[in-house]
Protein backbone atom coordinates (compact mmCIF):
# COMPACT_ATOMS: atom_id res chain seq x y z
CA UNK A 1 -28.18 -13.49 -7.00
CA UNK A 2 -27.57 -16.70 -8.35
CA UNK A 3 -24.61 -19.78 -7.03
CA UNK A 4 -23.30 -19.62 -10.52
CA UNK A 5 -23.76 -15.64 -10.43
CA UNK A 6 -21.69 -15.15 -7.45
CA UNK A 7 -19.62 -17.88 -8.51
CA UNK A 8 -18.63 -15.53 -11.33
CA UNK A 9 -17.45 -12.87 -9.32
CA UNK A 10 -15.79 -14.30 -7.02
CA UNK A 11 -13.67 -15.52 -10.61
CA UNK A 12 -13.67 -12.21 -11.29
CA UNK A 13 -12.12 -11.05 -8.40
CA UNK A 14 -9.85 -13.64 -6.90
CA UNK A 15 -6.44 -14.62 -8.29
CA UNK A 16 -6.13 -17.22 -11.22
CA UNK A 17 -3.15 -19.41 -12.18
CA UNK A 18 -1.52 -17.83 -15.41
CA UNK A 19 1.02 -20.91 -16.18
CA UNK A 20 3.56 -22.51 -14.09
CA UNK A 21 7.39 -22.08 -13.55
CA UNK A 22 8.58 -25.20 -12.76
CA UNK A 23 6.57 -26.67 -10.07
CA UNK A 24 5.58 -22.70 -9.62
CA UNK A 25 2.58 -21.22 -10.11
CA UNK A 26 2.45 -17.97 -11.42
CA UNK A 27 -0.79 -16.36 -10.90
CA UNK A 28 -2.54 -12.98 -12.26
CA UNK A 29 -1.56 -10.92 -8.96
CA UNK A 30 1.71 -11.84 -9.94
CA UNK A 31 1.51 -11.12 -13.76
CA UNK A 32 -0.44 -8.18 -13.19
CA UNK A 33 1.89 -6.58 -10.72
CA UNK A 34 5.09 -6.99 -12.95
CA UNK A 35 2.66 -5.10 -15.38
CA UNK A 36 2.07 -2.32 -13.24
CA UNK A 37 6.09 -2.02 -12.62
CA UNK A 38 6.44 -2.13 -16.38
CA UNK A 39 3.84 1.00 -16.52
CA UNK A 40 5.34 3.09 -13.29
CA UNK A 41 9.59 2.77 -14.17
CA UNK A 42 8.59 4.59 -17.80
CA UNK A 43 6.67 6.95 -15.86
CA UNK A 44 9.13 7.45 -13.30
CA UNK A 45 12.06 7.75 -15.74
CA UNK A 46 9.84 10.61 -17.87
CA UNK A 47 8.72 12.38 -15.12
CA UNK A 48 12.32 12.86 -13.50
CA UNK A 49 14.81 13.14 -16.60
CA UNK A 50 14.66 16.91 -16.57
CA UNK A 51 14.40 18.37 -13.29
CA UNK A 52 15.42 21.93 -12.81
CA UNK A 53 15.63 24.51 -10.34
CA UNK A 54 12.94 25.88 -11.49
CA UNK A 55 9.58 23.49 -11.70
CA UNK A 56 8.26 22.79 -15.79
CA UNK A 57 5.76 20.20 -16.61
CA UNK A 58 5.50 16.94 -15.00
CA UNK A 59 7.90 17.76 -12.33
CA UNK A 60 4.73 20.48 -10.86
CA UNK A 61 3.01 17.19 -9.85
CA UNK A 62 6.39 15.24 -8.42
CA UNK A 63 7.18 18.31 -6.12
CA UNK A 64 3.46 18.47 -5.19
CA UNK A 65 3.41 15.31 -4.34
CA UNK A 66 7.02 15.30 -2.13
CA UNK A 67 5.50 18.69 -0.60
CA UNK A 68 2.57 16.10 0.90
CA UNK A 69 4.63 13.61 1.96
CA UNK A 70 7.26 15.92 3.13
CA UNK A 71 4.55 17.57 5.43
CA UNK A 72 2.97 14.33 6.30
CA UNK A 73 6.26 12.83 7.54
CA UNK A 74 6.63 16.33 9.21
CA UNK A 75 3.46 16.33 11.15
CA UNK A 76 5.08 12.67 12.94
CA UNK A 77 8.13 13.41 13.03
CA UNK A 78 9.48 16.67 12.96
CA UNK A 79 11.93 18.22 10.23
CA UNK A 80 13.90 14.37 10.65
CA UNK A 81 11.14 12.33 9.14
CA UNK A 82 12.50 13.58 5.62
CA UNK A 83 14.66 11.24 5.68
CA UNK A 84 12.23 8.46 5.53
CA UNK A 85 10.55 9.52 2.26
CA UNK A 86 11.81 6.68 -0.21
CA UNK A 87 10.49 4.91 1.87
CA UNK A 88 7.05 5.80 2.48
CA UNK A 89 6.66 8.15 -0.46
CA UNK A 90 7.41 4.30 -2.43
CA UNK A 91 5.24 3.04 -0.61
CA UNK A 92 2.49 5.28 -1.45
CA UNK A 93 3.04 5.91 -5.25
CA UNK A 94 3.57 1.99 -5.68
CA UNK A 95 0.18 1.05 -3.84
CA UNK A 96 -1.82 3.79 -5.34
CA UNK A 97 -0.89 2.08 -8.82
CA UNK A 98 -1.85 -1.37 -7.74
CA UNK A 99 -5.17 -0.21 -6.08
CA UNK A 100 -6.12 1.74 -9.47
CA UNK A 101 -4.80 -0.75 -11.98
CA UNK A 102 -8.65 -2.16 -12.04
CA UNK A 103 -9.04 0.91 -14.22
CA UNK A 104 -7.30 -1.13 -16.82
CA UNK A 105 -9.99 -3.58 -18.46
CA UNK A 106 -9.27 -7.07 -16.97
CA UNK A 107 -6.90 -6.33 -14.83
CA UNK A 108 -7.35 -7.92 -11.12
CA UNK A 109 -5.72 -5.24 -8.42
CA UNK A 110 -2.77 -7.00 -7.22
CA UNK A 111 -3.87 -5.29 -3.82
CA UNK A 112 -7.25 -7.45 -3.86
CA UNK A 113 -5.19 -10.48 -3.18
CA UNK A 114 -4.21 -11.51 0.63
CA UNK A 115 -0.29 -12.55 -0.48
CA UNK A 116 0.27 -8.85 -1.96
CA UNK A 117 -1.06 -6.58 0.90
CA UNK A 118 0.89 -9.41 3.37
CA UNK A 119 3.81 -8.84 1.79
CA UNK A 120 3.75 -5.39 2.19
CA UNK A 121 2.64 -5.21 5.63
CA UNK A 122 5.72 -7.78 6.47
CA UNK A 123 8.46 -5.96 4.72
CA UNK A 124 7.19 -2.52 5.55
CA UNK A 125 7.37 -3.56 9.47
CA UNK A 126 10.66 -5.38 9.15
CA UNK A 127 12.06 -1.74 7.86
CA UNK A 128 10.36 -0.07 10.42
CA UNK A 129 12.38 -2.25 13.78
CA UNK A 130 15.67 -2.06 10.96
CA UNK A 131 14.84 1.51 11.28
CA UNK A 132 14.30 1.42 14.68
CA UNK A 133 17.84 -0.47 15.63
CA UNK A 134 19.61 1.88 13.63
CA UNK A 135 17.74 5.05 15.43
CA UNK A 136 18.39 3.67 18.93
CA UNK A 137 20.96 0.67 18.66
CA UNK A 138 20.30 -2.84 20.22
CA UNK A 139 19.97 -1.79 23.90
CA UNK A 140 18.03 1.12 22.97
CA UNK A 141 15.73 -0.50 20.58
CA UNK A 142 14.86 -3.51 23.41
CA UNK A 143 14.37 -0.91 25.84
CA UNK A 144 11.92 0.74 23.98
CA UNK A 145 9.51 -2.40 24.45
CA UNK A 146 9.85 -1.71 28.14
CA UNK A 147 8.31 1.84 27.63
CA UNK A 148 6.47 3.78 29.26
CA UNK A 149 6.54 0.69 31.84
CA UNK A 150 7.91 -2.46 32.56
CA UNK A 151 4.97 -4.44 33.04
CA UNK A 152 3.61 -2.87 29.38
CA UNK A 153 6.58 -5.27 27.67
CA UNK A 154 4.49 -8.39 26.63
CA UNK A 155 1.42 -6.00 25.32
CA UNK A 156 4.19 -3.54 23.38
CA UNK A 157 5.85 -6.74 21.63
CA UNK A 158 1.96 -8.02 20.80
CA UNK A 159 1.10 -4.84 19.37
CA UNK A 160 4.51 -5.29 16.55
CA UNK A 161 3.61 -8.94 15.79
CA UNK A 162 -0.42 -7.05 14.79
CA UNK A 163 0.75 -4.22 13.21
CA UNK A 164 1.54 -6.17 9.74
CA UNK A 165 -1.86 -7.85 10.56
CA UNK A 166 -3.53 -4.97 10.71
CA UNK A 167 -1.89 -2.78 7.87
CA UNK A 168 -2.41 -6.12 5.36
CA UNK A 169 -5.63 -7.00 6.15
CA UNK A 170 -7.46 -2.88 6.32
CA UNK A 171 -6.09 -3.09 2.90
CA UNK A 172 -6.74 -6.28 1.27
CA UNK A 173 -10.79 -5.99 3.04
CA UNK A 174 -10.98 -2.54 1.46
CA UNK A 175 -9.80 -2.92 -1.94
CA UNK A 176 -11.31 -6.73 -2.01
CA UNK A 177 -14.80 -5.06 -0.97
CA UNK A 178 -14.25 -2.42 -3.43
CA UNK A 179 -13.86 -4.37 -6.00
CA UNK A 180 -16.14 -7.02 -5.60
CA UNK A 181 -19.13 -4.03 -5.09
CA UNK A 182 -18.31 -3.15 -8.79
CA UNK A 183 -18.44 -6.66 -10.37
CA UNK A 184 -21.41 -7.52 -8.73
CA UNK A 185 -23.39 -4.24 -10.07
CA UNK A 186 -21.86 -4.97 -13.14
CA UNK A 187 -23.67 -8.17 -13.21
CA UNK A 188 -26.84 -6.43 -12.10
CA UNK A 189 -27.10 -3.62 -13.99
CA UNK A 190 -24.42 -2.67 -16.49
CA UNK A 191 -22.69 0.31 -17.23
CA UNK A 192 -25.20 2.81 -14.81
CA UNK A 193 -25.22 2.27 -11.25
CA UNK A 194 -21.41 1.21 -11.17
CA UNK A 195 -20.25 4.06 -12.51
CA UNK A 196 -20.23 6.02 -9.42
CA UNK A 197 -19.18 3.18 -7.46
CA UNK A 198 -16.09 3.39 -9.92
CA UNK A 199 -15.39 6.92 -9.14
CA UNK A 200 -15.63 6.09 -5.33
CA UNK A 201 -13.12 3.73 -6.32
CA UNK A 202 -10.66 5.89 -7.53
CA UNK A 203 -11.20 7.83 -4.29
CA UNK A 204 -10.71 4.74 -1.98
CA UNK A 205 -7.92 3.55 -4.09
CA UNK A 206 -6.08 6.72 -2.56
CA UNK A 207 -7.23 6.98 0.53
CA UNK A 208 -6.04 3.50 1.11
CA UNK A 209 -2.51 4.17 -0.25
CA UNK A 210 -2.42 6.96 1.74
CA UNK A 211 -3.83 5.32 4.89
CA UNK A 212 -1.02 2.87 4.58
CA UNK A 213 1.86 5.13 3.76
CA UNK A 214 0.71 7.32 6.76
CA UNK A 215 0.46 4.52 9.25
CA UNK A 216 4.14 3.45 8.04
CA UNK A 217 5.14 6.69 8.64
CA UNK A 218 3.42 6.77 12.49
CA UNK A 219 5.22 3.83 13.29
CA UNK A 220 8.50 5.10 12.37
CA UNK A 221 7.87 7.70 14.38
CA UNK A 222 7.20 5.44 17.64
CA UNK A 223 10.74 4.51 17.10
CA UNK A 224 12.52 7.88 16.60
CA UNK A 225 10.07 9.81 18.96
CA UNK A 226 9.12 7.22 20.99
CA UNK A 227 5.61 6.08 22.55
């Protein structure tokens, strides 16, 4: 492949300058995410304006999907990790929307760009010691950096500055890849071979939200269970 070949994907791929607020610039990972949000709140909104007792329609799919999360936050953390659904069941249902968006034609997956999946790791892990502090309280929250022993302090405190480095960058490589894999055999061969590579997409595009809504929900756990 070609300089001005893989050029093009790269354009394809990476985030582009839309028009400027201010001195601002708002780029397509921004535009494209306030897209998405316009898509999910309808959804939400129709999916949940006539829950019953009794399960009809959409709301089969909304109380499989809390059933999941319910048992995924379970298997962590015990009948208490219900609690922590918004949160993580958000976070899953929100990513799982931004890593399929590409199924739109010309959209760029917010989640392909570094400052998105960043963001998420950073606020997700803030929530997670806020969580934390409020489980245990001050003393108990600085004690648990002390745990299972003393000497482990500097390597536990480490291991909370990487965890937003880790969750941002398994996603951004894995939806970046993805993506880029499809343009590129788009380029080579149109409409065949990426086809499947699409449909592994959609499959990766799930597994990723879920990969990041479960290690959310792991980390919580640390907190409320301990190590």
């Amino acid at each position: 492949m070609g300089f001005e070949a893989l050029q093009g994907v790269l354009e394809h791929v990476q985030p582009s300058v839309v028009f400027y607020l201010g001195s601002i610039p708002i780029t397509s990972t921004v535009i494209n995410t306030w897209v998405i949000m316009a898509i999910l709140l309808p959804l939400v909104y129709i999916f949940t304006r006539d829950l019953s007792v009794i399960p009809k329609g959409p709301q089969h799919l909304l109380e499989m999907m809390a059933e999941f999360l319910y048992e995924l936050l379970e298997d962590n953390m015990g009948k208490e990790g219900r609690k922590y659904i918004p949160l993580v069941g958000t976070l899953f249902v929100f990513i799982l929307f931004l890593n399929l968006s590409w199924l739109i034609p010309g959209m760029r997956p917010p989640t392909t760009d570094l400052s998105t999946t960043v963001s998420f790791a950073i606020v997700t892990i803030i929530l997670v010691q806020i969580i934390g502090i409020k489980k245990q309280g001050l003393g108990g929250y600085v004690k648990h950096f002390f745990q299972p022993n003393p000497f482990l302090f500097p390597l536990n405190v480490i291991e909370e500055l990487v965890k937003p480095v880790s969750l941002s960058l398994r996603l951004f490589a894995n939806m970046f890849g993805e993506k880029t894999a499809v343009a590129v055999l788009f380029l080579m061969i149109p409409l065949v071979v990426p086809t499947p590579v699409m449909l592994l997409g959609l499959i990766m595009g799930l597994i990723q939200a879920l990969v990041f809504s479960l290690l959310t929900a792991v980390y919580i756990a640390n907190f409320v269970q301990g190590h």
